[in-house]
PDB file of N, CA and C in Angstrom:
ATOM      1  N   UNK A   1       0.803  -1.195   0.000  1.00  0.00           N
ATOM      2  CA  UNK A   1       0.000   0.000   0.000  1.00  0.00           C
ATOM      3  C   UNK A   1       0.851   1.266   0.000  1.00  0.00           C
ATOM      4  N   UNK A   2       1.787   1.287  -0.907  1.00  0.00           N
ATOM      5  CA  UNK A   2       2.845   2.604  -0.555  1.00  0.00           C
ATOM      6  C   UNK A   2       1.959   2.976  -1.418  1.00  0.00           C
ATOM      7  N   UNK A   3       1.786   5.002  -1.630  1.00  0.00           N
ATOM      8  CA  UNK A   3       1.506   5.732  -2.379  1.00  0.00           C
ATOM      9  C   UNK A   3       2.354   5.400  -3.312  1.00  0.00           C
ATOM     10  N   UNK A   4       3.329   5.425  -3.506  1.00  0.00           N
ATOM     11  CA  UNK A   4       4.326   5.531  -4.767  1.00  0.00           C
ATOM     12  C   UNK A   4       3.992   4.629  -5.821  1.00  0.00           C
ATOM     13  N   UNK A   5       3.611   3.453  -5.531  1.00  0.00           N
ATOM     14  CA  UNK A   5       3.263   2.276  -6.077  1.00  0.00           C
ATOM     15  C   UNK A   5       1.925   1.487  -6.336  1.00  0.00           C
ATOM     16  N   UNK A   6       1.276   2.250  -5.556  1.00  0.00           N
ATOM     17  CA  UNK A   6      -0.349   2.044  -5.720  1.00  0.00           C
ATOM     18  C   UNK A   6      -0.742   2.193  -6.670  1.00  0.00           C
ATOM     19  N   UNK A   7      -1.713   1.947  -7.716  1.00  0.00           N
ATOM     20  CA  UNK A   7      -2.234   2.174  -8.864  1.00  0.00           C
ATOM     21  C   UNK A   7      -3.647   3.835  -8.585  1.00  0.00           C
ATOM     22  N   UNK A   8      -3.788   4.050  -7.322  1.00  0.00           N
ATOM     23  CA  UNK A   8      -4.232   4.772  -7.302  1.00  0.00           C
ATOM     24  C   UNK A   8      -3.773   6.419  -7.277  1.00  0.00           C
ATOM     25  N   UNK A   9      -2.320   5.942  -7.601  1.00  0.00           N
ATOM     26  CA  UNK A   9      -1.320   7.895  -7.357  1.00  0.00           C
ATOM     27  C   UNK A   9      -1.472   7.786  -8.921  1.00  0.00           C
ATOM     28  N   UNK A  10      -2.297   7.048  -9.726  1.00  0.00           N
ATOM     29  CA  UNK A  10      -2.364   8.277 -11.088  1.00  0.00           C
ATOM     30  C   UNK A  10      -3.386   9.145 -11.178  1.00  0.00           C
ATOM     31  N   UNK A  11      -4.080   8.896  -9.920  1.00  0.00           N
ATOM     32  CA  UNK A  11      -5.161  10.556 -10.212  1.00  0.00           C
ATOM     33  C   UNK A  11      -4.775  11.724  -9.587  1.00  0.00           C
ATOM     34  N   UNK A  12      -4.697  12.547 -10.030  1.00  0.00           N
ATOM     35  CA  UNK A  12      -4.138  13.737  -9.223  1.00  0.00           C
ATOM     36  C   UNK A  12      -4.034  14.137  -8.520  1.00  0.00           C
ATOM     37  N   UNK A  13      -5.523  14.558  -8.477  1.00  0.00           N
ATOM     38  CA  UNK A  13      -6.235  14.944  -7.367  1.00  0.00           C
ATOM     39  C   UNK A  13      -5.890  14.199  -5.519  1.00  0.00           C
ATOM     40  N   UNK A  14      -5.034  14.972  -5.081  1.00  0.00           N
ATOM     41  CA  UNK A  14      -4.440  13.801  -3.803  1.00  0.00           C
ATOM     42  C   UNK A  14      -6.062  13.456  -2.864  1.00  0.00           C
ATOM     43  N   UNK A  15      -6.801  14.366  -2.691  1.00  0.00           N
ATOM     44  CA  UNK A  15      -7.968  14.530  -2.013  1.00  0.00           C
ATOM     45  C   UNK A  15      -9.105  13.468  -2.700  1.00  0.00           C
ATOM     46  N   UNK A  16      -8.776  13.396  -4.457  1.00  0.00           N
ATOM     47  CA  UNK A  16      -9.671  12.032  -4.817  1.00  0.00           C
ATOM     48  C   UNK A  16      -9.029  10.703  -4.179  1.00  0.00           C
ATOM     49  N   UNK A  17      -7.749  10.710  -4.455  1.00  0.00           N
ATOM     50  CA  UNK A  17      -7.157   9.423  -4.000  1.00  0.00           C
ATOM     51  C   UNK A  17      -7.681   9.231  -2.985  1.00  0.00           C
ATOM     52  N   UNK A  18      -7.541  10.027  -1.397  1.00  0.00           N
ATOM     53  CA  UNK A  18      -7.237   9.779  -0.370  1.00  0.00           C
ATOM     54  C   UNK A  18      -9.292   9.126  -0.281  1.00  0.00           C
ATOM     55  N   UNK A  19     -10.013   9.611  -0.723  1.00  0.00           N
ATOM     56  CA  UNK A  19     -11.137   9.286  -0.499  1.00  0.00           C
ATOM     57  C   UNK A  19     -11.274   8.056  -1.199  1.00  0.00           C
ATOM     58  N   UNK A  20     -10.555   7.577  -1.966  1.00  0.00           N
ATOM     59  CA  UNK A  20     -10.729   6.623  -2.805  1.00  0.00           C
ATOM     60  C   UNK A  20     -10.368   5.152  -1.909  1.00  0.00           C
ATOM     61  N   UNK A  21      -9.226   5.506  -1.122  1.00  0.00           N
ATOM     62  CA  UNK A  21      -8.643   4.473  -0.470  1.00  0.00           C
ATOM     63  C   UNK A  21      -9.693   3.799   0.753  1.00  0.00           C
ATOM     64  N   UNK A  22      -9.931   5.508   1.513  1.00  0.00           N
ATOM     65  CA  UNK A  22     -11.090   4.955   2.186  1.00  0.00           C
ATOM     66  C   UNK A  22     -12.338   4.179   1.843  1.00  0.00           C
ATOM     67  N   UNK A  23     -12.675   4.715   0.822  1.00  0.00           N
ATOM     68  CA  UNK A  23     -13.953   3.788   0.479  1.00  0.00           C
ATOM     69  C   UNK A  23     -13.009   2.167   0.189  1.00  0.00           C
ATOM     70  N   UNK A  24     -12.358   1.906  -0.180  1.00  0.00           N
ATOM     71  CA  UNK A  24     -11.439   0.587  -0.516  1.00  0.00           C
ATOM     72  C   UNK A  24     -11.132   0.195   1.090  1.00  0.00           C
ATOM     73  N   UNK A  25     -11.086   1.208   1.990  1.00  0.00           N
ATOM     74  CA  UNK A  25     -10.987   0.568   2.894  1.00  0.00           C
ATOM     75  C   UNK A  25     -11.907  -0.156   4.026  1.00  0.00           C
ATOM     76  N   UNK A  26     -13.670   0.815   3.802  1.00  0.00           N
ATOM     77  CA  UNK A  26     -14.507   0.658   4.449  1.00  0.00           C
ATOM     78  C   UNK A  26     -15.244  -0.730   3.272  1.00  0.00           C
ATOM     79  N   UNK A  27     -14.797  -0.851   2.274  1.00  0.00           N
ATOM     80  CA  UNK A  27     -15.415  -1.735   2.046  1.00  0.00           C
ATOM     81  C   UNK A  27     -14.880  -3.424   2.470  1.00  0.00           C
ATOM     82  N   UNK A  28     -13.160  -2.930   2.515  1.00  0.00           N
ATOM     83  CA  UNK A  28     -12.962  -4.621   2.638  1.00  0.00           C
ATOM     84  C   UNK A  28     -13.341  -4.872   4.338  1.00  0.00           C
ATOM     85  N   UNK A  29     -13.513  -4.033   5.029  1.00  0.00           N
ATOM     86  CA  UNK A  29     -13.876  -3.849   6.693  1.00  0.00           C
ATOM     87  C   UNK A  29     -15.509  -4.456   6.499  1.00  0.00           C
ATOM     88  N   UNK A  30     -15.754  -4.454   5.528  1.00  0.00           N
ATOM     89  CA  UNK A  30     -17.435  -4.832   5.759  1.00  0.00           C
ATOM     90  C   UNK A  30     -17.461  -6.275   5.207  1.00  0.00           C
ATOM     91  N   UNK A  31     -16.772  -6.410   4.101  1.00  0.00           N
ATOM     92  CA  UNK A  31     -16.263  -7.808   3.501  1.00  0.00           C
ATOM     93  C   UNK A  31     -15.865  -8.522   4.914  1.00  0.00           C
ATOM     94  N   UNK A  32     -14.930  -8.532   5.302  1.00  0.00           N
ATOM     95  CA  UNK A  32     -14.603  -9.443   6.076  1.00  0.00           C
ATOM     96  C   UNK A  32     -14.995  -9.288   7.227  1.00  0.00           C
ATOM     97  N   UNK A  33     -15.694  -8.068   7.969  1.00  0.00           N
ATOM     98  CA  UNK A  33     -17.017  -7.983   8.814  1.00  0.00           C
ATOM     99  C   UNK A  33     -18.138  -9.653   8.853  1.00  0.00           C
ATOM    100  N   UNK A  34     -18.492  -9.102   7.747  1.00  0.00           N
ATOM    101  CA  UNK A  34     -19.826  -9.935   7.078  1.00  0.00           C
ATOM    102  C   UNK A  34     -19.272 -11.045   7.081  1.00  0.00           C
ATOM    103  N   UNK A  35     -17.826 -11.654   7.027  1.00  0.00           N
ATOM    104  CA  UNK A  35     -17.336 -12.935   6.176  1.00  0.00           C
ATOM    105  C   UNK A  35     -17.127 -13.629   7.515  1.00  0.00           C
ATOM    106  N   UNK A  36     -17.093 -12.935   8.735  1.00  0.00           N
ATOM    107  CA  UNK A  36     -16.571 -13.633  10.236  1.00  0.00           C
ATOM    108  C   UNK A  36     -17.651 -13.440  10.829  1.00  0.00           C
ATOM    109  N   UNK A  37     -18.339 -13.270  10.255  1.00  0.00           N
ATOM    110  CA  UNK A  37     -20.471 -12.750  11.099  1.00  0.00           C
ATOM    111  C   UNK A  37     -20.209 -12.399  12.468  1.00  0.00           C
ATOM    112  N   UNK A  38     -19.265 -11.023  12.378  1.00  0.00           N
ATOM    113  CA  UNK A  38     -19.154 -10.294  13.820  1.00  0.00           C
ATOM    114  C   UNK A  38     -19.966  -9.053  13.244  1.00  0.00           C
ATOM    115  N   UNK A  39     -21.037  -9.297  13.113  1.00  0.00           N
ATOM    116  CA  UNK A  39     -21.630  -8.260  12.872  1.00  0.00           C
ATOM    117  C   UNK A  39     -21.814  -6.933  13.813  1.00  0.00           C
ATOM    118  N   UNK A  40     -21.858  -7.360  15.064  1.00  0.00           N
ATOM    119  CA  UNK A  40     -22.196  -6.549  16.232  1.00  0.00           C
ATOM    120  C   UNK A  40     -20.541  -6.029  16.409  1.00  0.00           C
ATOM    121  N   UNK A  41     -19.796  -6.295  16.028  1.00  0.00           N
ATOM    122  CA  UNK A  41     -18.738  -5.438  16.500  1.00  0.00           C
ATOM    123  C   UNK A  41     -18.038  -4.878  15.237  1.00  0.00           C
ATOM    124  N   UNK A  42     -18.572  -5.098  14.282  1.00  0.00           N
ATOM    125  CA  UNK A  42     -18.147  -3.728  12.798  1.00  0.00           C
ATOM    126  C   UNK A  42     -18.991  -2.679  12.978  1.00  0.00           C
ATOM    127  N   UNK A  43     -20.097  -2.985  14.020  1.00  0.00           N
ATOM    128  CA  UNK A  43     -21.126  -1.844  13.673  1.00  0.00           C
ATOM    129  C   UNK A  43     -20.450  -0.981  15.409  1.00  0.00           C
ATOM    130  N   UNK A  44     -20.258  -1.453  16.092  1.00  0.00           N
ATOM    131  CA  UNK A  44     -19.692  -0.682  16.575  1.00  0.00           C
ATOM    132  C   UNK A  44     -17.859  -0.222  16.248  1.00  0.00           C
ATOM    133  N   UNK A  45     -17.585  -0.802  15.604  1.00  0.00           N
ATOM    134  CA  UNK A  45     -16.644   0.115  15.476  1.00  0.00           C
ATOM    135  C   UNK A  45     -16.751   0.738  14.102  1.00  0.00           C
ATOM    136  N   UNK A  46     -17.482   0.603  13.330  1.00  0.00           N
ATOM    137  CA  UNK A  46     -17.635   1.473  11.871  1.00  0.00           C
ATOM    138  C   UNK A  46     -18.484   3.223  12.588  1.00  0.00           C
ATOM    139  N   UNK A  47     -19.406   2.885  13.971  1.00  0.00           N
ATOM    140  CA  UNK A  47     -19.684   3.809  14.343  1.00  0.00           C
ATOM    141  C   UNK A  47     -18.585   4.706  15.012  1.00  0.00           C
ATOM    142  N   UNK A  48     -17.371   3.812  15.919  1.00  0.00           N
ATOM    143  CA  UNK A  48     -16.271   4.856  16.250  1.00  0.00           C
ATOM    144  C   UNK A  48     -15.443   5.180  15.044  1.00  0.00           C
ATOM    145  N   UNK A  49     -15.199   4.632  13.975  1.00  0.00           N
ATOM    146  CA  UNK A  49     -14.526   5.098  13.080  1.00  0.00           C
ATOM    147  C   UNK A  49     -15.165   6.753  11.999  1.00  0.00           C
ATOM    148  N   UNK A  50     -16.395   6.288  12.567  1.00  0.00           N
ATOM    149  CA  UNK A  50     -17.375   7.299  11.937  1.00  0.00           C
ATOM    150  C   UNK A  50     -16.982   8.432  12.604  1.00  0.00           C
ATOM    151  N   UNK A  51     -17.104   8.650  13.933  1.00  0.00           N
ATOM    152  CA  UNK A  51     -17.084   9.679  14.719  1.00  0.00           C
ATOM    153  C   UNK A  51     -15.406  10.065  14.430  1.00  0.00           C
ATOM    154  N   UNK A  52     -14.519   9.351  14.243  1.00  0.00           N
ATOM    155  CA  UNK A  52     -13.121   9.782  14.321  1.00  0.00           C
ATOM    156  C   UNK A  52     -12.620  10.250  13.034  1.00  0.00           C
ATOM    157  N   UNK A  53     -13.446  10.118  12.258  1.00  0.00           N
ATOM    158  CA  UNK A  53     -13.416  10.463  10.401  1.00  0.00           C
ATOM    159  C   UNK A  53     -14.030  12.128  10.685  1.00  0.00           C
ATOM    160  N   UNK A  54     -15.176  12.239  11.555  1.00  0.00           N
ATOM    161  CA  UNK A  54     -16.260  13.002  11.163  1.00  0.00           C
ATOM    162  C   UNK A  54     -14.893  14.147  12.103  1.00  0.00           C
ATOM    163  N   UNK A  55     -14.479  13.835  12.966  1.00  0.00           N
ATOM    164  CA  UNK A  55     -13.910  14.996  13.997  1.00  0.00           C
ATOM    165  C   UNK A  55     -12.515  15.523  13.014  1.00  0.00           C
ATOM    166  N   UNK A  56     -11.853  14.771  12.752  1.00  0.00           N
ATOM    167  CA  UNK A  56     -10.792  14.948  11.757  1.00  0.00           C
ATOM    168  C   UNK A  56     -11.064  16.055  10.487  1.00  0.00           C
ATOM    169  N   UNK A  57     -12.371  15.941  10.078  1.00  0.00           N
ATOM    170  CA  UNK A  57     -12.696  16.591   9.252  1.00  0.00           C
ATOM    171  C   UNK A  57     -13.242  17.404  10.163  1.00  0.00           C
ATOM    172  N   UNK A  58     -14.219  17.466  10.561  1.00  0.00           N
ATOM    173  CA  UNK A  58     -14.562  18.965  11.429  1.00  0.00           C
ATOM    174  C   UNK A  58     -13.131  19.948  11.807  1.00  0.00           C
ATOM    175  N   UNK A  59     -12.201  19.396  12.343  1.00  0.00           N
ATOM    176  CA  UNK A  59     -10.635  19.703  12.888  1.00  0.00           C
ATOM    177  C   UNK A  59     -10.025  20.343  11.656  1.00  0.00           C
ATOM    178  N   UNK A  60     -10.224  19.875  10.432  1.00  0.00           N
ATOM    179  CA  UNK A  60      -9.790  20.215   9.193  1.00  0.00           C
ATOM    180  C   UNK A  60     -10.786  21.986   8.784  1.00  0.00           C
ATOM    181  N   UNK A  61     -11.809  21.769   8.578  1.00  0.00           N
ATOM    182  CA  UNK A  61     -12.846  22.767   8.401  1.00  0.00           C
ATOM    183  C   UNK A  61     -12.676  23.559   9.084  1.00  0.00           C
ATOM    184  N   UNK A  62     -12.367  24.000   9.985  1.00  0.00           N
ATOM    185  CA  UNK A  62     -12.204  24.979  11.530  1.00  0.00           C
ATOM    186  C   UNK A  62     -11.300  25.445  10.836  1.00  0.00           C
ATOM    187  N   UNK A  63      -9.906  24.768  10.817  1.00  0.00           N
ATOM    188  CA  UNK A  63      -8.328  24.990  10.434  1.00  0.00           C
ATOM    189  C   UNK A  63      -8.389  25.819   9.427  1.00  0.00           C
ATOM    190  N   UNK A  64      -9.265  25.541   8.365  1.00  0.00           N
ATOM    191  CA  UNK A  64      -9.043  26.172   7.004  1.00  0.00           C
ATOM    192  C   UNK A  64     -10.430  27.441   7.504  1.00  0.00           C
ATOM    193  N   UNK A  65     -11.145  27.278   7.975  1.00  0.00           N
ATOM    194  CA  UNK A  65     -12.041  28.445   7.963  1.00  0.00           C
ATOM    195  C   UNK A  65     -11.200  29.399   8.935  1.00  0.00           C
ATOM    196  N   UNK A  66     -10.574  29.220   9.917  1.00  0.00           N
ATOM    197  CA  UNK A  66      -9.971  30.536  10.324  1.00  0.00           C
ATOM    198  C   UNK A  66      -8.302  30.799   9.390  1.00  0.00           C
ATOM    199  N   UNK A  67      -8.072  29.890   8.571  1.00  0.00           N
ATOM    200  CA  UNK A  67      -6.936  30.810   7.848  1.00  0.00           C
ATOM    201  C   UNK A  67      -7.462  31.482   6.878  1.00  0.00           C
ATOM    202  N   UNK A  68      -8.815  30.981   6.080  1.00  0.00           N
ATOM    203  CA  UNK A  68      -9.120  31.530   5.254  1.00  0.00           C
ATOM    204  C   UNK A  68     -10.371  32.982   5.894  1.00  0.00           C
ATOM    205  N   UNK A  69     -11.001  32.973   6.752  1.00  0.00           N
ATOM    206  CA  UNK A  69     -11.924  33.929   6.989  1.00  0.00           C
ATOM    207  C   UNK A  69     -11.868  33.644   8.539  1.00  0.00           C
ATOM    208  N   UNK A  70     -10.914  34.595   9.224  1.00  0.00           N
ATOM    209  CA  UNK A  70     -10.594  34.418  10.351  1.00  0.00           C
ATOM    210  C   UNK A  70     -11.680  35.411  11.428  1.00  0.00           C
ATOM    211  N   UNK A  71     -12.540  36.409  10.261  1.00  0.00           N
ATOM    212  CA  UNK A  71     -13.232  37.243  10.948  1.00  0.00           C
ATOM    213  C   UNK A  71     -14.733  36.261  10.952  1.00  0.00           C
ATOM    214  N   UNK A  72     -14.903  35.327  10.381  1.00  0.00           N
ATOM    215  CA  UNK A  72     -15.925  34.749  10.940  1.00  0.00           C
ATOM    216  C   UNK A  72     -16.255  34.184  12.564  1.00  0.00           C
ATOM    217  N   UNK A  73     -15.205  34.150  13.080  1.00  0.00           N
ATOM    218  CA  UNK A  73     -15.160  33.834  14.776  1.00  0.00           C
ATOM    219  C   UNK A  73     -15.360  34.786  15.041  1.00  0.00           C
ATOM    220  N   UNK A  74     -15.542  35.890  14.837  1.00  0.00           N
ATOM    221  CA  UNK A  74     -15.709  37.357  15.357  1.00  0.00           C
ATOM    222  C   UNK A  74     -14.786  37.353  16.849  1.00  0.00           C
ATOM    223  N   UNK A  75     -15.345  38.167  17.714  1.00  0.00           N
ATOM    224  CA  UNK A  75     -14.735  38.245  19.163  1.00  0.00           C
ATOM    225  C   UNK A  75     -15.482  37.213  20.008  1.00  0.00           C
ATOM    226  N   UNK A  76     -15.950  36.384  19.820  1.00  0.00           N
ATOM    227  CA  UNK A  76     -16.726  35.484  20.939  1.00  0.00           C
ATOM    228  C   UNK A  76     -18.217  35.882  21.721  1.00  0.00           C
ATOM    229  N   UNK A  77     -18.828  37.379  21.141  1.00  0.00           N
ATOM    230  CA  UNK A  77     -19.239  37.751  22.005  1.00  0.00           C
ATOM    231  C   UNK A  77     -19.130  38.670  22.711  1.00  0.00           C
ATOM    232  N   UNK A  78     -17.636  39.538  22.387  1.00  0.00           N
ATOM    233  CA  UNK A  78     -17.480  40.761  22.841  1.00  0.00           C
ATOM    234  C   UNK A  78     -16.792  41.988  21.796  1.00  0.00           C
ATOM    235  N   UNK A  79     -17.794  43.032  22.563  1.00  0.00           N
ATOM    236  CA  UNK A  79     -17.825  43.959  21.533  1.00  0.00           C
ATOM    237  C   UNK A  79     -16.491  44.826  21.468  1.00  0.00           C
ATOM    238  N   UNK A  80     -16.170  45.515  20.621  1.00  0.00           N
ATOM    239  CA  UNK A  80     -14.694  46.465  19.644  1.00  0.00           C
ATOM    240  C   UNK A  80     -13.944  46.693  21.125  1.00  0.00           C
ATOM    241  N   UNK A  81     -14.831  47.793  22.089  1.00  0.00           N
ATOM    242  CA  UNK A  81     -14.391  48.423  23.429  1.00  0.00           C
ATOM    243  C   UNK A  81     -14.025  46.998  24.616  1.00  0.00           C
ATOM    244  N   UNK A  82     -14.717  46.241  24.677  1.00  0.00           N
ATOM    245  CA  UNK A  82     -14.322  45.396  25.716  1.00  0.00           C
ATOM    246  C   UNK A  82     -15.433  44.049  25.912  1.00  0.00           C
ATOM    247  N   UNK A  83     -15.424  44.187  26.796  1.00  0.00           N
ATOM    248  CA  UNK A  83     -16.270  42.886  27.567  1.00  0.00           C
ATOM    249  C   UNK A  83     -17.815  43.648  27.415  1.00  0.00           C
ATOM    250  N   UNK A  84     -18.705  44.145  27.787  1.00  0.00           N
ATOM    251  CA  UNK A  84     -19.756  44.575  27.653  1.00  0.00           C
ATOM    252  C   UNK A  84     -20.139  45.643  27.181  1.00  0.00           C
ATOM    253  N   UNK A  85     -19.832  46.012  26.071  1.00  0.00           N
ATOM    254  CA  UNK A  85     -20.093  47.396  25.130  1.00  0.00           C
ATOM    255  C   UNK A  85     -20.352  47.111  24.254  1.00  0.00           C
TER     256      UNK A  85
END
């Protein structure tokens, strides 16, 4: 599975790849899920993997929304003069 050698580093796009792998990866996780009939424990962990995909990307979105539009956080709540003005 090196990038270098994968058949999947001929698409450009690094952000298609990287989604590409995942789906290649959530699928053989369900393949062999299904193939050992632990059903009850892919579904819990496809649900923690869910949540740890979903935060990563939330973590990502934040990152890029305050480099790119840092005045959208505004002050928290407080106004130009101080704490209550």
């Amino acid at each position: 599975m090196e990038h270098e050698k994968n058949p999947l580093s001929y698409i450009p796009d690094m952000q298609t790849r990287h989604m590409m792998m995942q789906l290649l990866a959530w699928m053989w996780c369900i393949i062999f899920a299904s193939s050992l009939g632990s059903m009850v424990v892919f579904g819990v962990t496809a649900i923690a993997h869910t949540l740890l995909v979903a935060g990563v990307f939330m973590t990502v979105a934040v990152f890029e929304a305050a480099k790119k539009r840092p005045k959208v956080f505004g002050g928290l709540g407080r106004g130009p003069g101080g704490e209550h003005m």
